[in-house]
Protein backbone atom coordinates (compact mmCIF):
# COMPACT_ATOMS: atom_id res chain seq x y z
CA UNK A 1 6.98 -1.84 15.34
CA UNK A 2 9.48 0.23 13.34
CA UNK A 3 8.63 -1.88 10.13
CA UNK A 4 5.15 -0.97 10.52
CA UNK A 5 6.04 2.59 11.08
CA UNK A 6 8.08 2.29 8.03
CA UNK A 7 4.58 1.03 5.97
CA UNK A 8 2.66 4.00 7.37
CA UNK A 9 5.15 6.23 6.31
CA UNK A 10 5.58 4.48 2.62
CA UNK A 11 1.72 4.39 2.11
CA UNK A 12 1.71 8.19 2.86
CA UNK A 13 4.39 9.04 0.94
CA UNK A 14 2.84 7.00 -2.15
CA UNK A 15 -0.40 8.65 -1.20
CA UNK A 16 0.89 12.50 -1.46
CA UNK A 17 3.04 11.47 -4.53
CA UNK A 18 0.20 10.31 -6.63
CA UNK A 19 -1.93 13.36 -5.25
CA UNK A 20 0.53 15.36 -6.78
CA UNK A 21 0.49 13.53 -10.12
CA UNK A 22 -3.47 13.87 -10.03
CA UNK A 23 -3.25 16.86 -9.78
CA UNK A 24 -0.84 17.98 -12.60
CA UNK A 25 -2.89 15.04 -15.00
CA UNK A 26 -6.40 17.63 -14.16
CA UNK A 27 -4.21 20.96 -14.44
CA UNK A 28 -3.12 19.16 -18.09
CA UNK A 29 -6.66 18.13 -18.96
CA UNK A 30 -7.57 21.96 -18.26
CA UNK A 31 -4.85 23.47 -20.20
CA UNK A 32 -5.90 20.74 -23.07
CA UNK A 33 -9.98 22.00 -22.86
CA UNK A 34 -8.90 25.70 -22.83
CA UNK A 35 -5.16 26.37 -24.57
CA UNK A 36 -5.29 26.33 -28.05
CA UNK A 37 -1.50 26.11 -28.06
CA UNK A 38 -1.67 23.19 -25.76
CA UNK A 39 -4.37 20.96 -28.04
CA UNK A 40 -2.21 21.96 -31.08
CA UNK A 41 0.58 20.08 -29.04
CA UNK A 42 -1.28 17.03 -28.77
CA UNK A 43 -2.72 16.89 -31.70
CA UNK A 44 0.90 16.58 -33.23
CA UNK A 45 2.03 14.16 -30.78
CA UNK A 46 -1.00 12.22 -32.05
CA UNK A 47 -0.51 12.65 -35.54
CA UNK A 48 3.24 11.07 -35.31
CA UNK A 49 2.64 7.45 -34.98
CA UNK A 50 0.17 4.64 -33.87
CA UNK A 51 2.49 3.95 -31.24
CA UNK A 52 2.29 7.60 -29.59
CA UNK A 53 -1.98 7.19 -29.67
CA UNK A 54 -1.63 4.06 -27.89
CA UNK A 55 1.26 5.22 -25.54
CA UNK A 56 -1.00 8.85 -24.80
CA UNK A 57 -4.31 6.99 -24.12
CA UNK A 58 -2.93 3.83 -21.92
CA UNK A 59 -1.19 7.51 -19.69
CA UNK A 60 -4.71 8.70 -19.59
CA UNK A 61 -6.07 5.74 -18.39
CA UNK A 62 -3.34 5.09 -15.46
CA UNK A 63 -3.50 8.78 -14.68
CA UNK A 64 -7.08 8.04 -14.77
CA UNK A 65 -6.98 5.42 -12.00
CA UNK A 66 -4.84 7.49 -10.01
CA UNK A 67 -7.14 10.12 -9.84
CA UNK A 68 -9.87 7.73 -9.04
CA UNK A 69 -7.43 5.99 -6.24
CA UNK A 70 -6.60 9.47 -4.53
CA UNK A 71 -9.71 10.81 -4.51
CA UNK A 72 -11.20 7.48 -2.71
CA UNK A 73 -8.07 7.48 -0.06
CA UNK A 74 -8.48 11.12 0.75
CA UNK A 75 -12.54 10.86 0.76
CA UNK A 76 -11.37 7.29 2.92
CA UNK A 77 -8.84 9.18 5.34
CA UNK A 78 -10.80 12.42 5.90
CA UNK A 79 -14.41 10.46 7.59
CA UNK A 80 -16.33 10.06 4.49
CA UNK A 81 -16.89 6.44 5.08
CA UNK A 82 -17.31 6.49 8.58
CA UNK A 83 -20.95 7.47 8.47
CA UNK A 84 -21.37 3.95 6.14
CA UNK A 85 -19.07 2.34 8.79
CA UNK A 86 -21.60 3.67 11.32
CA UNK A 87 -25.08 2.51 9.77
CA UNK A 88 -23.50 -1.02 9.39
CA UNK A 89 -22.27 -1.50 12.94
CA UNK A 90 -25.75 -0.20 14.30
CA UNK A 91 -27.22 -2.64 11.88
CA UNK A 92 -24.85 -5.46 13.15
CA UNK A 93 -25.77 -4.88 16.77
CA UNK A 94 -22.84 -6.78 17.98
CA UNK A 95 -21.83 -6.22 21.76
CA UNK A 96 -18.78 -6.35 23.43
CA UNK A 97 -18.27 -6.63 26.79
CA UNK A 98 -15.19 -6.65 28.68
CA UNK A 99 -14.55 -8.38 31.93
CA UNK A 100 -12.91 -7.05 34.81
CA UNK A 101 -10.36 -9.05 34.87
CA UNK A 102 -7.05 -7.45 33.57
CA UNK A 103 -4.41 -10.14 34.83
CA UNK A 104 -6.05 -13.01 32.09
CA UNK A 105 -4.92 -10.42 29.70
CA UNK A 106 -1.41 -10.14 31.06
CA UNK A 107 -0.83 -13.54 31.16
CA UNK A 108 -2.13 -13.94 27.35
CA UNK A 109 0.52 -11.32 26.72
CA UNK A 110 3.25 -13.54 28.58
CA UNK A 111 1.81 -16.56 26.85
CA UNK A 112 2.44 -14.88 23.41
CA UNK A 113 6.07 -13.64 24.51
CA UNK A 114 6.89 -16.87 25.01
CA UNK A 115 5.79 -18.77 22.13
CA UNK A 116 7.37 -15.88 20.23
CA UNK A 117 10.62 -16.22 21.94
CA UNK A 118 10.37 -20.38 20.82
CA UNK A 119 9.84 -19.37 17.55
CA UNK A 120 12.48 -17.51 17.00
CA UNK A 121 14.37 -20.10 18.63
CA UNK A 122 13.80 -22.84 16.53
CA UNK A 123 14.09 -20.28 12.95
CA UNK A 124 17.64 -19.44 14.34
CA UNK A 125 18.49 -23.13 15.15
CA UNK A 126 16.88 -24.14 11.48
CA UNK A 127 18.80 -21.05 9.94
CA UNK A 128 22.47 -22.63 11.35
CA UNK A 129 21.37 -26.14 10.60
CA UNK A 130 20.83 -24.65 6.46
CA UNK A 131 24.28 -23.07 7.31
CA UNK A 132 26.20 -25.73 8.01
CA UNK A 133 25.13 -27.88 5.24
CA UNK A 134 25.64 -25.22 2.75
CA UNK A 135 29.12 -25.27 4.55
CA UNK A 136 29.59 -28.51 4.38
CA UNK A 137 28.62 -29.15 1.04
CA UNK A 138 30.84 -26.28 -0.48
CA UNK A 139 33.71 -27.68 0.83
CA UNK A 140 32.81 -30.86 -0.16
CA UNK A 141 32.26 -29.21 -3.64
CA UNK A 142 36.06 -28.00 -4.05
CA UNK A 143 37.37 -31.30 -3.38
């Protein structure tokens, strides 16, 4: 559970960090349509070498994406989709139905501990066995 809080708070994290690079890429673009000063800038950054072109156009097509990514996620995160999520599931017209019976899910729950609990029995066991031979076979090695 904490590893998956972890990844919630990651994606979040990534997601505000590359809303804040959107946003200075559009503030840039802005200053670049309407600064003189600022398209004189670039315009000597571009008339230095091939290399610069190339390295100033493949940054305006990552900051590109970005901007495309973070606008989906926050259209994504805010309900946009849900209304397509909606129309779909009505079109589906799956049903669920849930029984009464709340022990059958208990006992799946138990059933799950369990094999959970041999799992991690037989990964530890497998983990010593690897152990030992690496053991065994670096003292063998010294000899």
């Amino acid at each position: 559970m904490e590893a998956l809080f972890e990844l919630v708070v990651t994606f979040v994290t990534l997601l505000v960090e590359l809303t804040v690079q959107a946003v200075v890429f559009l503030f840039l673009l802005v200053m670049a349509a309407f600064d003189p000063g600022a398209r004189r800038k670039l315009k000597g950054q571009w008339d230095r070498s091939i290399w610069q072109r190339v390295s100033m156009v493949s940054l305006g097509l990552v900051y590109a994406g970005v901007v495309v990514f973070v606008v989906v996620m926050w259209v994504r995160f805010s309900g946009g989709g849900a209304e397509v999520v909606e129309r779909e599931d009505r079109k589906e017209g799956m049903r669920v139905e849930i029984s009464g019976d709340g022990e059958s899910g208990v006992k799946k729950g138990e059933v799950i501990e369990k094999l959970l609990d041999k799992a991690g029995r037989v990964i530890r066991r497998k983990l010593e066995d690897r152990k030992r031979e690496g053991e065994g076979g670096a003292e063998s090695g010294v000899e």
